[in-house]
Structure formats: C-alpha cells, structure tokens
PDB file of N, CA and C in Angstrom:
ATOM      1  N   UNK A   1      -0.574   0.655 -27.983  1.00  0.00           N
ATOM      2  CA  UNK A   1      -0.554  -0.483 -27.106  1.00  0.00           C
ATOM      3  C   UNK A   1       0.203  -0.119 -25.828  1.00  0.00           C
ATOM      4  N   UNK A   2      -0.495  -0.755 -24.572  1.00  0.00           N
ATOM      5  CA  UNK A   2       0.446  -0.047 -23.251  1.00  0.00           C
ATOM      6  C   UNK A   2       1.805  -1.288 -23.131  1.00  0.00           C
ATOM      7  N   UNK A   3       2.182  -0.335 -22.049  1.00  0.00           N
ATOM      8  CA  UNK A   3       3.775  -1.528 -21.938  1.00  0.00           C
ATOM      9  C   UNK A   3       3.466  -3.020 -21.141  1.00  0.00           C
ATOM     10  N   UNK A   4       4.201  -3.674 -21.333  1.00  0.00           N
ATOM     11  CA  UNK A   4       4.121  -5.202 -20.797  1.00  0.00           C
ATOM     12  C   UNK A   4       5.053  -4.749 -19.215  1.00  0.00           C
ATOM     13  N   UNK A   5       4.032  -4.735 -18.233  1.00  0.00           N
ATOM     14  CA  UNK A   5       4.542  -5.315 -16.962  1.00  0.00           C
ATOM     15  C   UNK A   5       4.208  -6.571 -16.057  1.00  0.00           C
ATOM     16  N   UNK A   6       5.382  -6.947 -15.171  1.00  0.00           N
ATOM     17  CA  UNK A   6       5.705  -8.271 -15.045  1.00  0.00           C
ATOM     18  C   UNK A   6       4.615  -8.301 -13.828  1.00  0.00           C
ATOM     19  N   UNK A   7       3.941  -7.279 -12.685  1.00  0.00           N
ATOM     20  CA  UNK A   7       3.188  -7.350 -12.120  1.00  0.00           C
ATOM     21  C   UNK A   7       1.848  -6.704 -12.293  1.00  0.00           C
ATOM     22  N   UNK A   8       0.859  -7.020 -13.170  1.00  0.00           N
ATOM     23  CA  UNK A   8      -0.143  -5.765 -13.520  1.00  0.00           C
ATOM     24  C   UNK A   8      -1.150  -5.466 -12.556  1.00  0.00           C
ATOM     25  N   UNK A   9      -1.740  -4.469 -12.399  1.00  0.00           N
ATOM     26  CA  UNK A   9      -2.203  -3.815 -11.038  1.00  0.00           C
ATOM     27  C   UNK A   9      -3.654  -3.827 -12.004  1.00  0.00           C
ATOM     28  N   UNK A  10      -4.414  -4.329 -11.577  1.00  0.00           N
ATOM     29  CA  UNK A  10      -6.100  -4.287 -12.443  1.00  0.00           C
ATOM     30  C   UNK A  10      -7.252  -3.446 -11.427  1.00  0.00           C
ATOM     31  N   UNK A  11      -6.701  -3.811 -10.466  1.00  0.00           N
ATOM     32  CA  UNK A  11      -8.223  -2.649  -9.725  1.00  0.00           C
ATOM     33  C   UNK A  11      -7.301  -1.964  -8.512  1.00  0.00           C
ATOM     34  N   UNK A  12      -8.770  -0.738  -8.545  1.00  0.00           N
ATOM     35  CA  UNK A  12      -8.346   0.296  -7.860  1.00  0.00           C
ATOM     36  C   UNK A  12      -9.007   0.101  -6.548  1.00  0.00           C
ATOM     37  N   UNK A  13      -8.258   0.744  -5.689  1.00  0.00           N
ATOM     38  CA  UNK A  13      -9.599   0.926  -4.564  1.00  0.00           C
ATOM     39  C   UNK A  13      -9.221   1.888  -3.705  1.00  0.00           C
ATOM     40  N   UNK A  14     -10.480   2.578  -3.585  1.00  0.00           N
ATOM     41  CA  UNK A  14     -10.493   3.902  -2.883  1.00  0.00           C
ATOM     42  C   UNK A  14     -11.329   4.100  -1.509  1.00  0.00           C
ATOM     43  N   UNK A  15     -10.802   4.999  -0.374  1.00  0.00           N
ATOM     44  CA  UNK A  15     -11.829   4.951   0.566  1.00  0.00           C
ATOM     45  C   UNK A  15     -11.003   6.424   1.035  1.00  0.00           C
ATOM     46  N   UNK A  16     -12.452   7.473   1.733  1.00  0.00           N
ATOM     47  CA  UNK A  16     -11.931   8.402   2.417  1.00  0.00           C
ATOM     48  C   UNK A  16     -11.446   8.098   3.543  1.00  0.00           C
ATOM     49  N   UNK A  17     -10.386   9.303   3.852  1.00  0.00           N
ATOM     50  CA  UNK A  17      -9.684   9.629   5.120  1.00  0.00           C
ATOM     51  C   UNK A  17      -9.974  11.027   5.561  1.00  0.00           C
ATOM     52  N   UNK A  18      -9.255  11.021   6.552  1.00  0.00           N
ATOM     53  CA  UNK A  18      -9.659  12.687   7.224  1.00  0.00           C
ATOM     54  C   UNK A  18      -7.620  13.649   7.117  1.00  0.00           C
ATOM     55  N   UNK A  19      -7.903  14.560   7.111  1.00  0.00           N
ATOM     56  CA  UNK A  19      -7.164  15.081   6.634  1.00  0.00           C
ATOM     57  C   UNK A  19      -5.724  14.430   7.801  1.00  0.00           C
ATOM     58  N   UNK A  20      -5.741  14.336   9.284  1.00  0.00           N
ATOM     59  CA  UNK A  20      -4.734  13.201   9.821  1.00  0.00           C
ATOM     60  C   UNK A  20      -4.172  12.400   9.064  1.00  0.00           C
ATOM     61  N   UNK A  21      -5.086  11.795   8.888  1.00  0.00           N
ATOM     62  CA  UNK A  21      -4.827  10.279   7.988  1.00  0.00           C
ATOM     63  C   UNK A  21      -4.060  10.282   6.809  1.00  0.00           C
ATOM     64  N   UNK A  22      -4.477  11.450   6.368  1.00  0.00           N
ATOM     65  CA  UNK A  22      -3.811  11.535   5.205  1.00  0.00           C
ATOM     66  C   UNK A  22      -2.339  11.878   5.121  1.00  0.00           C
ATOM     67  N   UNK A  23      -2.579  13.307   6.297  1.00  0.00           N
ATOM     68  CA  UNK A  23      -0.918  13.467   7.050  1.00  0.00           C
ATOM     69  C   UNK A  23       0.162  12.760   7.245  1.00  0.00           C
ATOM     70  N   UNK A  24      -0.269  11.587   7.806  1.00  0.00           N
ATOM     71  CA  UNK A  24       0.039  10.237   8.798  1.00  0.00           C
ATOM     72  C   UNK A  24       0.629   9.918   7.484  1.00  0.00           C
ATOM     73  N   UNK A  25      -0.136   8.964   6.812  1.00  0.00           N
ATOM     74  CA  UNK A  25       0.583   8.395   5.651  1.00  0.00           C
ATOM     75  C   UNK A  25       1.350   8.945   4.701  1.00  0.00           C
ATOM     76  N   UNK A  26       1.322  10.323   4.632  1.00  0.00           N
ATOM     77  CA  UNK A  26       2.380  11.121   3.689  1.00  0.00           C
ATOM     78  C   UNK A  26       3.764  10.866   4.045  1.00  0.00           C
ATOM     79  N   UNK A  27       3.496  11.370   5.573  1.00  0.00           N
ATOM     80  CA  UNK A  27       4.736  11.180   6.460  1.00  0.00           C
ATOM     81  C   UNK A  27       5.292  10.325   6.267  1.00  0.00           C
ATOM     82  N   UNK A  28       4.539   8.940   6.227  1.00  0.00           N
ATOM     83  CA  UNK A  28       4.882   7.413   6.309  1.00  0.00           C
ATOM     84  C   UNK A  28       5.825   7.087   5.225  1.00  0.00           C
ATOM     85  N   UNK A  29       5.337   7.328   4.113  1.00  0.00           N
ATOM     86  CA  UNK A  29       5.549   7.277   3.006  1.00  0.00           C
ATOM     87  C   UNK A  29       6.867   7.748   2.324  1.00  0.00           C
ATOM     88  N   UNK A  30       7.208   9.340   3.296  1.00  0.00           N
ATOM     89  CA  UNK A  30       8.097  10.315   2.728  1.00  0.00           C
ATOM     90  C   UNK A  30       9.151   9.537   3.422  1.00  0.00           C
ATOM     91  N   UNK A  31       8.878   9.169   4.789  1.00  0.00           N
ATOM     92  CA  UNK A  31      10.186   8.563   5.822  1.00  0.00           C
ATOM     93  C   UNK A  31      11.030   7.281   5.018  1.00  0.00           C
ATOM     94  N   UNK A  32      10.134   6.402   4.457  1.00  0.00           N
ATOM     95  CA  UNK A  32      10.449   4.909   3.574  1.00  0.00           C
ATOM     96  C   UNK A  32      10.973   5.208   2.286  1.00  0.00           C
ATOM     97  N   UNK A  33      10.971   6.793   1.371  1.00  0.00           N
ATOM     98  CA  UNK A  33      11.056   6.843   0.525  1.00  0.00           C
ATOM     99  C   UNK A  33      10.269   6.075  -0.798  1.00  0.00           C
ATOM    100  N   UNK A  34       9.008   6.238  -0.156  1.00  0.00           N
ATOM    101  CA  UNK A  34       7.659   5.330  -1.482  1.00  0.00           C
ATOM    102  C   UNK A  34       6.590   6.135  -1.395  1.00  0.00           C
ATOM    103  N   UNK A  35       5.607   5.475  -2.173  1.00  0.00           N
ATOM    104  CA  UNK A  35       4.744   6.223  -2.416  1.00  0.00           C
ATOM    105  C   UNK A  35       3.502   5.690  -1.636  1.00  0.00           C
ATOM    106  N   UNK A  36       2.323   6.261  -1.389  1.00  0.00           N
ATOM    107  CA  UNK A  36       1.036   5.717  -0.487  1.00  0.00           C
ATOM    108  C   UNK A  36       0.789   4.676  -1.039  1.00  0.00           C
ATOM    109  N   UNK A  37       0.759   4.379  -2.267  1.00  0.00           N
ATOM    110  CA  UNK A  37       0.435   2.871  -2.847  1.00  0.00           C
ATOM    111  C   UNK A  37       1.186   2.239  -2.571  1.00  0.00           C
ATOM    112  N   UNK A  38       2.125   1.888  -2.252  1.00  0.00           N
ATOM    113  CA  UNK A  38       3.609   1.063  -2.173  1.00  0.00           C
ATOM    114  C   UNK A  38       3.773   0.636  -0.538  1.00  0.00           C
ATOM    115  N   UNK A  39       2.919   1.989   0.069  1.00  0.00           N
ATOM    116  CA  UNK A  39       2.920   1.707   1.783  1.00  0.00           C
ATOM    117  C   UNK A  39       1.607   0.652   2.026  1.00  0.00           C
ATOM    118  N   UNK A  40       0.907   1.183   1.236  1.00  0.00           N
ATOM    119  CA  UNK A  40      -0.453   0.274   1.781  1.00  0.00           C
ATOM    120  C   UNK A  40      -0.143  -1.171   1.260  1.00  0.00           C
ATOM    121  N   UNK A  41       0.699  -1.349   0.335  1.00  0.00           N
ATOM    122  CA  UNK A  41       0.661  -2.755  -0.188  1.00  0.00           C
ATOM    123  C   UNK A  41       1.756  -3.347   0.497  1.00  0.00           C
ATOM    124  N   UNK A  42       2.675  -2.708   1.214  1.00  0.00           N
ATOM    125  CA  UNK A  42       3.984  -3.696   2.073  1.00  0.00           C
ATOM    126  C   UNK A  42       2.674  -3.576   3.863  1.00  0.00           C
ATOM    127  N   UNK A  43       1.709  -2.758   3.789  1.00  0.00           N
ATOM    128  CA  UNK A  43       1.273  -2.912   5.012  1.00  0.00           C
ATOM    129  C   UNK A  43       0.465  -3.859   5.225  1.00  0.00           C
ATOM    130  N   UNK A  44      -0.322  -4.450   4.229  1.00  0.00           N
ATOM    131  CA  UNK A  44      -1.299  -5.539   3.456  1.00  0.00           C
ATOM    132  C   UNK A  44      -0.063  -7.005   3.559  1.00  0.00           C
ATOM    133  N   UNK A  45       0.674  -6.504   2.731  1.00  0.00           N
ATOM    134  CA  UNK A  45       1.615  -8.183   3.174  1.00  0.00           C
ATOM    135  C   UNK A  45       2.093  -8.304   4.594  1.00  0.00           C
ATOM    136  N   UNK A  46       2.412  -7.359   5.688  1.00  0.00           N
ATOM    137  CA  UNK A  46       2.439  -7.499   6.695  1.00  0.00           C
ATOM    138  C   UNK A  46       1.781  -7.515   7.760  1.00  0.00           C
ATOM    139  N   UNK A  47       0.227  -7.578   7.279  1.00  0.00           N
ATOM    140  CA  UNK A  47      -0.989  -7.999   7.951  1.00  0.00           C
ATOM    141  C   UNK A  47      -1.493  -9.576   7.797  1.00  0.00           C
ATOM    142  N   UNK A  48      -0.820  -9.710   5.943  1.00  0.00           N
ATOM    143  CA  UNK A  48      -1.045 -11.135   5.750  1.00  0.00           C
ATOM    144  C   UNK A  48      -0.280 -12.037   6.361  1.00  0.00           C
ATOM    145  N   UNK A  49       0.794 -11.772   7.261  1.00  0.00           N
ATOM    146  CA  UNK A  49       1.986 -12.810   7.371  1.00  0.00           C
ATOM    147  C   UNK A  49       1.485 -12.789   8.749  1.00  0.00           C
ATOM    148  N   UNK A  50       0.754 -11.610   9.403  1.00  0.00           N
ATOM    149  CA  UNK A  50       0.577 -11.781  10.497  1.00  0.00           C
ATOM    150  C   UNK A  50      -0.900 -12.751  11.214  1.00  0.00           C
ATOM    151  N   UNK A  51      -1.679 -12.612   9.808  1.00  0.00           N
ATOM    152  CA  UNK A  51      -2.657 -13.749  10.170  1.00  0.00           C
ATOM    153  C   UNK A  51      -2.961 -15.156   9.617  1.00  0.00           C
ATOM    154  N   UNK A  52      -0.979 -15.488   9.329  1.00  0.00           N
ATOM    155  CA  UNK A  52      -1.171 -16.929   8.724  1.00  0.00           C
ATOM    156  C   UNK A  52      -0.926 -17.568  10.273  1.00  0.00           C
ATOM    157  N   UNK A  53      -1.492 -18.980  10.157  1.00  0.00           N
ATOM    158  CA  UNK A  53      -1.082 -19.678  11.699  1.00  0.00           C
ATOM    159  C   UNK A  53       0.396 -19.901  11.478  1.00  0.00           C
ATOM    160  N   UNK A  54       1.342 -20.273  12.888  1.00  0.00           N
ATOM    161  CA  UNK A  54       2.440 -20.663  12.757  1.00  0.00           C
ATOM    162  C   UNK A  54       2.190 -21.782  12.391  1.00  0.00           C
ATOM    163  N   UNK A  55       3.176 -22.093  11.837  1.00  0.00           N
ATOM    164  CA  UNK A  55       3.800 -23.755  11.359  1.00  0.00           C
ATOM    165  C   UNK A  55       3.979 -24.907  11.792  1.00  0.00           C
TER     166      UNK A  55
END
C-alpha cells in the first residue's frame, strides 16, 4: 500500500522544451533551492493571483 499524503498529485503533464529552456529552469530551480516541479507550480499560483480581478 503507498503512503497517505496530505496533498496527492494525480496527473502528470508533460511538454517539450529546447535545450535553453531547459537550462533556464535548472538554473531557476537550483537558485530557489527546489525542484522544476515545485518551480512550475509556485509559477502557476503566481499567474493565478495575477489573473484574479482586484477586489
């Protein structure tokens, strides 16, 4: 049986990059101390906050 986590991650999603890109985000990644998954998902909530209307 796998372990019980409090946030479970159910799908994947994949898309190519070019070897830049990939650079780019290593970098990104290495500077924040996280991993490419962890960058794309704080970059995703900070796209979402940016296209809620103000208040």
């Amino acid at each position: 049986m796998g372990k019980t986590v409090e946030n479970p991650k159910r799908y994947i999603i994949s898309c190519r990059i070019n070897d830049q890109e990939m650079e780019t985000l290593q970098e990104i990644a290495k500077m924040h101390g996280t991993s490419i998954s962890t960058l794309l998902r704080r970059s995703l909530n900070l796209l979402e906050e940016q296209a809620q209307p103000p208040a």
